[in-house]
C-alpha atoms as a PDB file:
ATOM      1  CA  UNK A   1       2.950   3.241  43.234  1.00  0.00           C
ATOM      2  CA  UNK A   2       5.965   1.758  41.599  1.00  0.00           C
ATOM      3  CA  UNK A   3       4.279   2.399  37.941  1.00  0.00           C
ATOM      4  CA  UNK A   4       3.239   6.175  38.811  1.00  0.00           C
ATOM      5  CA  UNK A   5       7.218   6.449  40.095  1.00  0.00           C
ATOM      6  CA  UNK A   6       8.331   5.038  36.871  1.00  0.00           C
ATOM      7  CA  UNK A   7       6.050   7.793  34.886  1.00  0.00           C
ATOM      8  CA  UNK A   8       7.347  10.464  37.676  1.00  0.00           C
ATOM      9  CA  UNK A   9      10.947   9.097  36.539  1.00  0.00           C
ATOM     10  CA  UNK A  10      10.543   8.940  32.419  1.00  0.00           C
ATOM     11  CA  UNK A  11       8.147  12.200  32.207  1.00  0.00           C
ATOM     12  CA  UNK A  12       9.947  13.738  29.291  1.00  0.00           C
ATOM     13  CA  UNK A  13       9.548  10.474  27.612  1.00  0.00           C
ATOM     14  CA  UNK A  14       5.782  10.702  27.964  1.00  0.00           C
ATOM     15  CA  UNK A  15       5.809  13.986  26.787  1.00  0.00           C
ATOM     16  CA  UNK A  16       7.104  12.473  23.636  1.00  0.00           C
ATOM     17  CA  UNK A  17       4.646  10.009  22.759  1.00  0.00           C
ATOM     18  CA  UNK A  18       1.714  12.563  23.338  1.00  0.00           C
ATOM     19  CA  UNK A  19       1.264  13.569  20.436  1.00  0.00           C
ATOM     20  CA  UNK A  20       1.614  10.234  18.619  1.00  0.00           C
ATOM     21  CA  UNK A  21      -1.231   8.780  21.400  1.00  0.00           C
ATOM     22  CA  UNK A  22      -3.400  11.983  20.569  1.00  0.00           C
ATOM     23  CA  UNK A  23      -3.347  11.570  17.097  1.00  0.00           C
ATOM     24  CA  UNK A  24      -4.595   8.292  17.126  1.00  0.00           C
ATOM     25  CA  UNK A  25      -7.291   8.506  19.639  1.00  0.00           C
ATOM     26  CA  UNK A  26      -8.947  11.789  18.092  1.00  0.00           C
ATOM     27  CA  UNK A  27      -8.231  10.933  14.620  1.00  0.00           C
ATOM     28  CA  UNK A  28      -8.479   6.730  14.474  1.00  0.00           C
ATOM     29  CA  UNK A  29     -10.119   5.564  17.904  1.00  0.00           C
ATOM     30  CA  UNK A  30     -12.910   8.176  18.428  1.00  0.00           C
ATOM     31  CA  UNK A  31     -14.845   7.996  14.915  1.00  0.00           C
ATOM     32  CA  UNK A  32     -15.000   4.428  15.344  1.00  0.00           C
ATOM     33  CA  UNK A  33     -18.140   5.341  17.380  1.00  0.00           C
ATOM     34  CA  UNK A  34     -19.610   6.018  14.045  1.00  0.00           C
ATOM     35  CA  UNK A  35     -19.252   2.278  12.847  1.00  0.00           C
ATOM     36  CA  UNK A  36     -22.547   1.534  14.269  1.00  0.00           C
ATOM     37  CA  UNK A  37     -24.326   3.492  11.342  1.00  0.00           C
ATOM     38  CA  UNK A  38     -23.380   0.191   8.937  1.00  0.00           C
ATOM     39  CA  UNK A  39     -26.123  -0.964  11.154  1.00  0.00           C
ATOM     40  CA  UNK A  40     -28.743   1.546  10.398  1.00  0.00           C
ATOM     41  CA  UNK A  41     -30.373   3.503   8.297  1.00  0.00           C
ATOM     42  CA  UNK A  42     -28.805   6.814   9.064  1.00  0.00           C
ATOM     43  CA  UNK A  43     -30.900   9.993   8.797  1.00  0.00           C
ATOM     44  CA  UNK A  44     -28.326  13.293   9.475  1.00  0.00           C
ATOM     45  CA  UNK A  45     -31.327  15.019  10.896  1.00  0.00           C
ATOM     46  CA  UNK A  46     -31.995  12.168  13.445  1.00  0.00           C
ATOM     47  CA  UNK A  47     -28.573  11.400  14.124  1.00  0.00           C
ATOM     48  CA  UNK A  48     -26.667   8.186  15.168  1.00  0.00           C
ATOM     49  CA  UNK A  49     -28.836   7.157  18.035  1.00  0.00           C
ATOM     50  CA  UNK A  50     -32.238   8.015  16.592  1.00  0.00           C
ATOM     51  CA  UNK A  51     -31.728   6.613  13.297  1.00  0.00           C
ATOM     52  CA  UNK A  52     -33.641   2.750  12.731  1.00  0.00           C
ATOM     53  CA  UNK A  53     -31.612  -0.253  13.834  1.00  0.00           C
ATOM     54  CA  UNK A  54     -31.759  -2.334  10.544  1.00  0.00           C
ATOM     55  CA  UNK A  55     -28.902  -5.455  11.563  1.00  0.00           C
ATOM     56  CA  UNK A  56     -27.002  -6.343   8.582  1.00  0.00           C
ATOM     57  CA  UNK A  57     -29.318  -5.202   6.119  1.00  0.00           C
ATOM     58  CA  UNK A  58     -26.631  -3.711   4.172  1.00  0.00           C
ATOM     59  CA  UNK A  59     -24.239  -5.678   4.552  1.00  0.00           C
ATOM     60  CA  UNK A  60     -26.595  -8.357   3.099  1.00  0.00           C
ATOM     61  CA  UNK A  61     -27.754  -6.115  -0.009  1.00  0.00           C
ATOM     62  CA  UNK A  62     -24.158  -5.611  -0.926  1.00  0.00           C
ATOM     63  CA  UNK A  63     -23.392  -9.318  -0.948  1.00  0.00           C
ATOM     64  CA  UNK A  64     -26.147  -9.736  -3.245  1.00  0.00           C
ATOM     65  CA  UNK A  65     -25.673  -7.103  -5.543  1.00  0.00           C
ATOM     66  CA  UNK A  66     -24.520  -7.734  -9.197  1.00  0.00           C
ATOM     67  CA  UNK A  67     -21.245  -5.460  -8.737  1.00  0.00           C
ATOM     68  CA  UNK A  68     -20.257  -7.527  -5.038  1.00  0.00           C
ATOM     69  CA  UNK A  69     -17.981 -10.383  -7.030  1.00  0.00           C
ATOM     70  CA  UNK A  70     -16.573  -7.165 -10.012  1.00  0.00           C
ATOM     71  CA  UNK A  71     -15.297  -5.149  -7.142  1.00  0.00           C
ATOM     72  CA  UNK A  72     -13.507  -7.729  -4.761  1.00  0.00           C
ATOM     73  CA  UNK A  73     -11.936  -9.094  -8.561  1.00  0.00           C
ATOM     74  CA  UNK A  74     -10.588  -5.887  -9.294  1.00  0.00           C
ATOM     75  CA  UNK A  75      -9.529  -4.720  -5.610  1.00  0.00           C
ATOM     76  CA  UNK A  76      -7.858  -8.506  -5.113  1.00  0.00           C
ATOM     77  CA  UNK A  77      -6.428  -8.381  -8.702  1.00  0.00           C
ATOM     78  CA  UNK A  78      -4.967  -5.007  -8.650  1.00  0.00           C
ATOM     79  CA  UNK A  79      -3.489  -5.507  -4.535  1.00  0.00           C
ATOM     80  CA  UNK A  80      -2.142  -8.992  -5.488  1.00  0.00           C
ATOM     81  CA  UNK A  81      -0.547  -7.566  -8.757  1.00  0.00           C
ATOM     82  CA  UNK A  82       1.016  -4.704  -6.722  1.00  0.00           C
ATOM     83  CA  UNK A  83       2.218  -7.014  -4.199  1.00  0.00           C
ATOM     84  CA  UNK A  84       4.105  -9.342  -6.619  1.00  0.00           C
ATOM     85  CA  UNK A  85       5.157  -7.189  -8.863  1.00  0.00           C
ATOM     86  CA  UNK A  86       6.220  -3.980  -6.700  1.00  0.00           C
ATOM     87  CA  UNK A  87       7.244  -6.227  -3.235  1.00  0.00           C
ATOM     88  CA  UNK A  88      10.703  -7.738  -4.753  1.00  0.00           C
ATOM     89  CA  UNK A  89      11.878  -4.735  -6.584  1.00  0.00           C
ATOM     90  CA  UNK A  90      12.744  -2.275  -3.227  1.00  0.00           C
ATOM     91  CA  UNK A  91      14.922  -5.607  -2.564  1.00  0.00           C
ATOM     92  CA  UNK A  92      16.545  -5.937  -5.675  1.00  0.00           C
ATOM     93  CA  UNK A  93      17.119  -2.034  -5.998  1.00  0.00           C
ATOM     94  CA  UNK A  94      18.691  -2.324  -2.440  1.00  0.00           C
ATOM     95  CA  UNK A  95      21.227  -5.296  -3.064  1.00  0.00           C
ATOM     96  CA  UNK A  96      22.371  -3.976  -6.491  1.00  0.00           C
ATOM     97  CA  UNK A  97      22.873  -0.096  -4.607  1.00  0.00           C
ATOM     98  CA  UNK A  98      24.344  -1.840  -1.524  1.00  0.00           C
ATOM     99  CA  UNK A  99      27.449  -3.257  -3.935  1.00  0.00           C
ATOM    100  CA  UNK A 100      27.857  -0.260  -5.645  1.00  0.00           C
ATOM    101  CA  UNK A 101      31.433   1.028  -4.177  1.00  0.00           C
ATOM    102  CA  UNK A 102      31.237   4.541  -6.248  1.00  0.00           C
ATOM    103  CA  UNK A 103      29.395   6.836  -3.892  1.00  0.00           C
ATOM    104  CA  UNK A 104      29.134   9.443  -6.508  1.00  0.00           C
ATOM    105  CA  UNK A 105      26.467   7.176  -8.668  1.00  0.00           C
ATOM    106  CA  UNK A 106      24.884   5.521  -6.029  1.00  0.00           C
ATOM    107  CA  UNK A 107      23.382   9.068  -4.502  1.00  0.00           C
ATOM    108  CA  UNK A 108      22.469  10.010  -7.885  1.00  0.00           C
ATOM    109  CA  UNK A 109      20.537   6.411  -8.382  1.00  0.00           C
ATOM    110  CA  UNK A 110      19.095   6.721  -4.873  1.00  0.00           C
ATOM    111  CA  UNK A 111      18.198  10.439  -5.608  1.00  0.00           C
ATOM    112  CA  UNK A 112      16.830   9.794  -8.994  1.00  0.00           C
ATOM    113  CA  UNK A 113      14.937   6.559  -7.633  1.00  0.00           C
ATOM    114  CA  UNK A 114      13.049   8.223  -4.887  1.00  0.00           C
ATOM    115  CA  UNK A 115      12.375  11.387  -5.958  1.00  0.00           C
ATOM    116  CA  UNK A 116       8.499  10.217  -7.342  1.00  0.00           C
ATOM    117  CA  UNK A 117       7.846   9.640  -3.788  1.00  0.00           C
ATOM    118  CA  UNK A 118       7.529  13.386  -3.339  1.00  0.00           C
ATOM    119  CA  UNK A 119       5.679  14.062  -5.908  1.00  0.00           C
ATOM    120  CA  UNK A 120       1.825  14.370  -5.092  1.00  0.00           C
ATOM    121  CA  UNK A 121      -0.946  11.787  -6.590  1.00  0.00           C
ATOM    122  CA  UNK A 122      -2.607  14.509  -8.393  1.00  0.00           C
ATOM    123  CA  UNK A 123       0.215  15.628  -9.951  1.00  0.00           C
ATOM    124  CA  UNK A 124       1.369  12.448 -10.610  1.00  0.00           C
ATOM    125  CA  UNK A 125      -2.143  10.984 -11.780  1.00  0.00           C
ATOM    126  CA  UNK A 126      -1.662  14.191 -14.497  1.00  0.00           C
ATOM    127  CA  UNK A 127       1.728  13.105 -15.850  1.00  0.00           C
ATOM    128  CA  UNK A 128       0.635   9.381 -16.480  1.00  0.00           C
ATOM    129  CA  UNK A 129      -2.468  10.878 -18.272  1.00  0.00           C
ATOM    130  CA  UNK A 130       0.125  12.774 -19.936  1.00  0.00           C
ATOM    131  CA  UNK A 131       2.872  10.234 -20.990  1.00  0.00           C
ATOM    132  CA  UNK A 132       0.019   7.936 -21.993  1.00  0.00           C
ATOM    133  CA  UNK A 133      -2.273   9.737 -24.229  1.00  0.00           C
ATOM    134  CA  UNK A 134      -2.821   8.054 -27.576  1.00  0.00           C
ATOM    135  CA  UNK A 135      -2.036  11.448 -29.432  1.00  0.00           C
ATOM    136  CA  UNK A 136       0.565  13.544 -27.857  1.00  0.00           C
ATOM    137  CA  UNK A 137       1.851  11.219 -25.263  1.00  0.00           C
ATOM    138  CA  UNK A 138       5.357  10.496 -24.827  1.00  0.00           C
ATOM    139  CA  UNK A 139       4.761   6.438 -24.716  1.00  0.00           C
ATOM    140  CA  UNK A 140       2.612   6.249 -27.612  1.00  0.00           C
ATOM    141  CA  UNK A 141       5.428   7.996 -29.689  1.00  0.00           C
ATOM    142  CA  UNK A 142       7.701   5.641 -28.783  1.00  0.00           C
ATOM    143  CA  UNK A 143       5.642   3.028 -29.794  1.00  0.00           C
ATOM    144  CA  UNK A 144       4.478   4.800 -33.141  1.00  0.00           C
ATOM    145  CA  UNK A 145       8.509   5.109 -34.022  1.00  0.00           C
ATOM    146  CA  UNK A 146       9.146   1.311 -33.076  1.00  0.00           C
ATOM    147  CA  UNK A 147       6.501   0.856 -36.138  1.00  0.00           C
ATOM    148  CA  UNK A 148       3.640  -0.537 -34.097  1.00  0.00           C
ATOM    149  CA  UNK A 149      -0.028   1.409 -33.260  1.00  0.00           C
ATOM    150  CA  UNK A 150      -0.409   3.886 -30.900  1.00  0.00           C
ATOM    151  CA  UNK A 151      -2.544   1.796 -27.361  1.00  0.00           C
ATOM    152  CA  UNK A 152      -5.464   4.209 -25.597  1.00  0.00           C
ATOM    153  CA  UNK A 153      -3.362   2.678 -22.359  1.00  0.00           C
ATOM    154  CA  UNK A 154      -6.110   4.299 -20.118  1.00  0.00           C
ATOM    155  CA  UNK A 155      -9.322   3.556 -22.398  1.00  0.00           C
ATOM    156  CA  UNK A 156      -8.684   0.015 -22.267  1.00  0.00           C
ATOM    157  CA  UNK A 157      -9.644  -2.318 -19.411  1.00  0.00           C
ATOM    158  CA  UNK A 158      -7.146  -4.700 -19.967  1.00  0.00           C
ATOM    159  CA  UNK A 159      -4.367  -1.639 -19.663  1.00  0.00           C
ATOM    160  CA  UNK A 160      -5.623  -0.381 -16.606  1.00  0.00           C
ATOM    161  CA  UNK A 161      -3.819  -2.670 -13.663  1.00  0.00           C
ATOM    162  CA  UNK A 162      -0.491  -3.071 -15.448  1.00  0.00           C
ATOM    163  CA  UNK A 163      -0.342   1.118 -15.492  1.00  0.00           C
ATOM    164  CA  UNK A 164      -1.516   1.724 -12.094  1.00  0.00           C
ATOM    165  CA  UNK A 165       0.921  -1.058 -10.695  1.00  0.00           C
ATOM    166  CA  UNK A 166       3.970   0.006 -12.892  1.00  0.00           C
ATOM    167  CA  UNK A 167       2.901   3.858 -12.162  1.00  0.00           C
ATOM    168  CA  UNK A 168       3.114   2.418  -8.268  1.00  0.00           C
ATOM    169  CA  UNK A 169       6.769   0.699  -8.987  1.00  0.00           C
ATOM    170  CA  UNK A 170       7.893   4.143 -10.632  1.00  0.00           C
ATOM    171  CA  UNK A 171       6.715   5.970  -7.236  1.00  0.00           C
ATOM    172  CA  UNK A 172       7.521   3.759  -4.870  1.00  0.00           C
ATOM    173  CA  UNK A 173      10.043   1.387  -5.321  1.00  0.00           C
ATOM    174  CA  UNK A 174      13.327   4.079  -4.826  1.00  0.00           C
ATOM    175  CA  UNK A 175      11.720   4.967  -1.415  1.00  0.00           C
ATOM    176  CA  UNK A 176      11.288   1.762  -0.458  1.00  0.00           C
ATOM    177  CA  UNK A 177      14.877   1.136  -0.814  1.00  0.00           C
ATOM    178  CA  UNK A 178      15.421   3.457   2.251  1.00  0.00           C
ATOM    179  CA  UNK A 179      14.336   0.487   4.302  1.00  0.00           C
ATOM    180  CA  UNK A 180      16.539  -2.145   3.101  1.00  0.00           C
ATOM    181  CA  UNK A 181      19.449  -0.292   2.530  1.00  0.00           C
ATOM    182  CA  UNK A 182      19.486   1.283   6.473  1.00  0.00           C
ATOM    183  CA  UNK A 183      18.958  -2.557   6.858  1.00  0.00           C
ATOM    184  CA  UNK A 184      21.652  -3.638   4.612  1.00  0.00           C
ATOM    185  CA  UNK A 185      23.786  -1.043   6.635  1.00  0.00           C
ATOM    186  CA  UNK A 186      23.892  -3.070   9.804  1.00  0.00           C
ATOM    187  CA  UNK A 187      25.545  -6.292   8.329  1.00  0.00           C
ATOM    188  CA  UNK A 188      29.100  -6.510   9.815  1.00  0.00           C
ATOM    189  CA  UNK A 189      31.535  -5.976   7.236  1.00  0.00           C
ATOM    190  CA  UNK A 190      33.935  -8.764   8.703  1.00  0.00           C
ATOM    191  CA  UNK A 191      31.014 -11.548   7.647  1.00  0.00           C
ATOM    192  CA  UNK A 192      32.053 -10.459   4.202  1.00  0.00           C
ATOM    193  CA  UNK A 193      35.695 -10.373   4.967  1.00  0.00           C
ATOM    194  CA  UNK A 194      35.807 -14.081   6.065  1.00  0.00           C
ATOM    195  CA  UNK A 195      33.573 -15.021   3.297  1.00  0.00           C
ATOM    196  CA  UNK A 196      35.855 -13.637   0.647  1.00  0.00           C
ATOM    197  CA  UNK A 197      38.996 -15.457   2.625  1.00  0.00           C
ATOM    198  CA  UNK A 198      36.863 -18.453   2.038  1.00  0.00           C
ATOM    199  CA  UNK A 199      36.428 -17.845  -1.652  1.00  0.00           C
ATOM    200  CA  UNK A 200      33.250 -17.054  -1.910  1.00  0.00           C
ATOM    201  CA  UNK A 201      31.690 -15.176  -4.979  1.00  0.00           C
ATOM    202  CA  UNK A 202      30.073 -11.878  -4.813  1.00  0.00           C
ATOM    203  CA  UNK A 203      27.144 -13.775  -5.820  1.00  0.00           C
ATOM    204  CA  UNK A 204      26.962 -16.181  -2.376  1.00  0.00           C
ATOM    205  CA  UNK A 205      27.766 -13.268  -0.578  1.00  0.00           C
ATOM    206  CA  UNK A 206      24.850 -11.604  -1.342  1.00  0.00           C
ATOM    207  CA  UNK A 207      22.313 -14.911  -0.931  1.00  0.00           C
ATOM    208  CA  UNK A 208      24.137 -15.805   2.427  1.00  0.00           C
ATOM    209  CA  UNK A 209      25.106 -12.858   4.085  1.00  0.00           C
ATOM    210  CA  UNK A 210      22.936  -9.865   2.809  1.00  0.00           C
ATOM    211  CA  UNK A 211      19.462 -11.056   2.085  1.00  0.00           C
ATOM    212  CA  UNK A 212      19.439 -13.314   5.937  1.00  0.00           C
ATOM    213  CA  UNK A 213      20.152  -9.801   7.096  1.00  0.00           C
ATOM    214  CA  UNK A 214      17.094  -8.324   5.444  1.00  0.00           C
ATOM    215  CA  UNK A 215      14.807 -11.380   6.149  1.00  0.00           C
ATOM    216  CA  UNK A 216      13.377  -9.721   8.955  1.00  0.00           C
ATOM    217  CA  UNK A 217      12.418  -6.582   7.499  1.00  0.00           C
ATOM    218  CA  UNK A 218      10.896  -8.356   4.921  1.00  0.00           C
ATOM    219  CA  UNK A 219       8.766 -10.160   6.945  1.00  0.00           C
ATOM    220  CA  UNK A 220       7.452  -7.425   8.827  1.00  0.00           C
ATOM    221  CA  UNK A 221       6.805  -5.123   5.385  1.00  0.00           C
ATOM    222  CA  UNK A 222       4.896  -8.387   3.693  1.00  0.00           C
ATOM    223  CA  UNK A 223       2.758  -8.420   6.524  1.00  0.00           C
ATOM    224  CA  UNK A 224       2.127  -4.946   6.707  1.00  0.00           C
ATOM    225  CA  UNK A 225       1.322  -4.779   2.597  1.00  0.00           C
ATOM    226  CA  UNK A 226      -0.923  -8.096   2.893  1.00  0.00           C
ATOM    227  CA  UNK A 227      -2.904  -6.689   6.103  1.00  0.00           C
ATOM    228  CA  UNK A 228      -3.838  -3.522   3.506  1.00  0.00           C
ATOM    229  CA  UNK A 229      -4.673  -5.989   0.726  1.00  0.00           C
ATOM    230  CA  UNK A 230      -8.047  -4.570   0.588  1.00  0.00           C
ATOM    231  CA  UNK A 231      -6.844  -1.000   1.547  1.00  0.00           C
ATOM    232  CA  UNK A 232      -6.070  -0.212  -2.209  1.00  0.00           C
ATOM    233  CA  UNK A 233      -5.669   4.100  -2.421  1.00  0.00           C
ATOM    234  CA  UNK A 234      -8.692   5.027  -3.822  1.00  0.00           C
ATOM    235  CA  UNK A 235      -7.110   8.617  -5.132  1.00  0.00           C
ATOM    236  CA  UNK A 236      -5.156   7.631  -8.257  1.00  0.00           C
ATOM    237  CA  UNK A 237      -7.377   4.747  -9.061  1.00  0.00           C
ATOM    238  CA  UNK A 238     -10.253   7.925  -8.967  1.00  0.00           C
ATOM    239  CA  UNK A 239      -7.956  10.146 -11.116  1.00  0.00           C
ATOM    240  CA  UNK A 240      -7.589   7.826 -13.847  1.00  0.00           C
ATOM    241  CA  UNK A 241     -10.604   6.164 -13.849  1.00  0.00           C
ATOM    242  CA  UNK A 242     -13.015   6.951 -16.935  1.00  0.00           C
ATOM    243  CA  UNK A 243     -16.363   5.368 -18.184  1.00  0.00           C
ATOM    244  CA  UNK A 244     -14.305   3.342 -20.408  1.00  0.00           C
ATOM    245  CA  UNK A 245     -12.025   1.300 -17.741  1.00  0.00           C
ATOM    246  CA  UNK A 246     -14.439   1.255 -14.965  1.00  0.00           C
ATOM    247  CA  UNK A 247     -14.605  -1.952 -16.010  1.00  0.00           C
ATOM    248  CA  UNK A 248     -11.062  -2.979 -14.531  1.00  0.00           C
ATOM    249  CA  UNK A 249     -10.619   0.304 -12.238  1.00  0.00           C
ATOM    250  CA  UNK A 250     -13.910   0.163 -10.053  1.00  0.00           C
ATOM    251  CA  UNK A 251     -12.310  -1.077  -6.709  1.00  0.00           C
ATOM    252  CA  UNK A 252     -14.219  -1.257  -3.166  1.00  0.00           C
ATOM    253  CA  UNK A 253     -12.653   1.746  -2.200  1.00  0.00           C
ATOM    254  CA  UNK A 254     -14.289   4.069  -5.137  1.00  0.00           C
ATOM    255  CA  UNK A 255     -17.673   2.291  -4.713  1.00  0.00           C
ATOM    256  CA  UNK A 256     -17.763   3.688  -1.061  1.00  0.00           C
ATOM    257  CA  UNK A 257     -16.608   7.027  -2.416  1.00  0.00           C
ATOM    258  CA  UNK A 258     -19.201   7.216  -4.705  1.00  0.00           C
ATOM    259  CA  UNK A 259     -22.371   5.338  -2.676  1.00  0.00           C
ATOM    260  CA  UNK A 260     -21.168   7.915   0.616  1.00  0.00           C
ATOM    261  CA  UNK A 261     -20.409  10.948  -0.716  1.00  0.00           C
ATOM    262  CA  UNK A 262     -22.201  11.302  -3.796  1.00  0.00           C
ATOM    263  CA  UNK A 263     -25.014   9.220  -3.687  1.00  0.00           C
ATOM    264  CA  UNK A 264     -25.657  10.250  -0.124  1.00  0.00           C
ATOM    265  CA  UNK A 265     -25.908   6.267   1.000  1.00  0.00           C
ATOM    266  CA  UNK A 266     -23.583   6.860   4.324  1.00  0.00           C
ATOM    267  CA  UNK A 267     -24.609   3.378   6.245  1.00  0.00           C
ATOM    268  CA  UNK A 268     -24.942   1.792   2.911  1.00  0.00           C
ATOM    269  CA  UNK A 269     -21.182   2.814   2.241  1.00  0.00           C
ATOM    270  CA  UNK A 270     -20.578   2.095   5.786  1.00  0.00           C
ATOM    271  CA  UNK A 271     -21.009  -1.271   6.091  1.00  0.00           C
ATOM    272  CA  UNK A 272     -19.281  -2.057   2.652  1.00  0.00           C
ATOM    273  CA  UNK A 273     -16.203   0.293   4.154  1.00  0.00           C
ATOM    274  CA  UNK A 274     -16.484  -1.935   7.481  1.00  0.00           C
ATOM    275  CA  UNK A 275     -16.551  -5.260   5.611  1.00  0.00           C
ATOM    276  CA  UNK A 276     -13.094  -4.370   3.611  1.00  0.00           C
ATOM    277  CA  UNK A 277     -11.782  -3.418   7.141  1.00  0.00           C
ATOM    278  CA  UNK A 278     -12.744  -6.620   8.825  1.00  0.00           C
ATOM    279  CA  UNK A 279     -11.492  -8.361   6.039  1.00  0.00           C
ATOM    280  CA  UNK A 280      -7.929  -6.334   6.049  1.00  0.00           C
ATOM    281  CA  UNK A 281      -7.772  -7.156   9.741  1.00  0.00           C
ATOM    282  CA  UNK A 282      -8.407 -11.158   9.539  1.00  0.00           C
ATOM    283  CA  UNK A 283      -5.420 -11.277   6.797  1.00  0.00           C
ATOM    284  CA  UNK A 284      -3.244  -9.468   8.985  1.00  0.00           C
ATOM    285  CA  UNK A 285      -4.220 -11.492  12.025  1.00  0.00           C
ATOM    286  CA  UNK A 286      -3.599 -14.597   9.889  1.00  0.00           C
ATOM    287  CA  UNK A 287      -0.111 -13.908   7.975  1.00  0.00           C
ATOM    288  CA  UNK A 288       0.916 -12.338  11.140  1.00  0.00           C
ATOM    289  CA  UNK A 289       0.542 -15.626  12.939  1.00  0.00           C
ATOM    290  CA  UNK A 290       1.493 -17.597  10.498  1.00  0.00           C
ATOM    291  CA  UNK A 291       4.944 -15.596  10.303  1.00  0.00           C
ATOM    292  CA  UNK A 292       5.539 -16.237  13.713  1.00  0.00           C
ATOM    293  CA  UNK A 293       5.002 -19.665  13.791  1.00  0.00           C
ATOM    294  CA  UNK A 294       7.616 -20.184  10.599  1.00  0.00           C
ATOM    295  CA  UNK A 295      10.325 -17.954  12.080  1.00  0.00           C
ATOM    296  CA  UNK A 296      10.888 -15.449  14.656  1.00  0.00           C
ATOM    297  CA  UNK A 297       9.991 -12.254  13.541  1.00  0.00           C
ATOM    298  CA  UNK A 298       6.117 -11.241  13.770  1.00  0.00           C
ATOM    299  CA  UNK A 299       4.730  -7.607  14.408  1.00  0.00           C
ATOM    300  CA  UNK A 300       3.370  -9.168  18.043  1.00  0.00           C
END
């Protein structure tokens, strides 16, 4: 009784989360009644529950296949790349904006900075084709007038992580700045007061005032970007993928594209889909805890 009162009491606040509780049942909870068809062999004309129960069948045939140790190489090396490489740089971006006392530039920066972020993968997958094409692109010219031979960025294998990561940083990073800036917004300015009474520099401002005030939105991102480790977008690694640097750009995420939807293989492509999500889940489980056990700030 005292619960239904509360509801009775807060109504309008239940109206609001609605939606959000919809969405994710219809959209994220229901269809995981189709997991089970990573456990059989799934015949659209027979349906879920009269298609053969075959275990782990798949799940064994894709740890044995020849591509099983190529794909979690690529997926790991181009997550773990992204991670290092695009995870600081929001930070940095942030700090530098955040002593910036001339409003003027700093909305221009910010502006500037996050614009990619609206700008759709397809359209964005099209520009980096663009900017990066041996003959008419705007890099290789560049590198032509510095005296040194055009690079077929997006023929080569070896190219192919270091473009889709910086291509990320370009996208990303100015949006990501959002964050730690509304963060960096919260710091009380007489911290900095008394520190600059005490004669400290700019400099020790920053490392002992600033970043401790960002720590825990840090924490909370990192876990969130290492608990998608094996989530890696499969729609600009698609776009820009050729024969030529499927070598470096075939990721776990592409190989279910292509064994579900064009080679027809939906519990084959299941069970490889389910394995990256199990896998996703146990490294979020793990740096989750292991956040919370080295400070105080953990997503539960």
């Amino acid at each position: 009784m005292r619960k239904s009162r509360k509801i009775l009491q807060n109504w309008q606040l239940y109206i609001f989360v609605l939606p959000a509780f919809l969405y994710f049942l219809i959209f994220h909870y229901i269809p995981m009644y189709g997991v089970q068809i990573a456990f059989k062999n799934f015949i659209p004309t027979l349906g879920i529950w009269g298609s053969e129960w075959v275990g782990f069948e798949h799940f064994t045939r894709f740890f044995e296949s020849y591509y099983f140790w190529d794909l979690i190489k690529n997926t790991l090396g181009i997550s773990v790349y992204e991670l290092i490489v695009g995870f600081p740089l929001p930070i940095i971006l942030a700090l530098a904006l955040n002593e910036v006392k001339d409003s003027f530039f700093k909305r221009t920066v910010q502006t500037v900075t996050y614009a990619p972020h609206f700008i759709s993968v397809v359209v964005m997958s099209g520009m980096i084709i663009a900017f990066l094409s041996p003959a008419t692109g705007i890099i290789n010219h560049g590198i032509q007038f510095l005296g040194f031979e055009p690079i077929a960025f997006l023929s080569d294998p070896a190219w192919f992580k270091t473009v889709y990561v910086l291509s990320g940083v370009w996208q990303s990073t100015g949006w990501g700045t959002i964050i730690y800036l509304a963060a960096l917004a919260g710091v009380d300015p007489q911290h900095h007061e008394a520190a600059i009474v005490d004669g400290a520099t700019r400099f020790q401002r920053i490392w002992h005032i600033n970043i401790p005030a960002i720590v825990p939105t840090m924490i909370i991102l990192l876990i969130m970007n290492v608990g998608s480790i094996m989530a890696l977008g499969f729609e600009k690694i698609l776009l820009l993928q050729n024969p030529l640097n499927l070598e470096s750009s075939n990721v776990i995420a592409t190989f279910v594209y292509q064994a579900g939807l064009l080679d027809a293989q939906y519990s084959f492509a299941s069970a490889v889909g389910l394995f990256n999500a199990v896998i996703n889940a146990i490294l979020l489980i793990t740096v989750n805890k292991i956040a919370k056990k080295t400070s105080e700030t953990s997503l539960w």
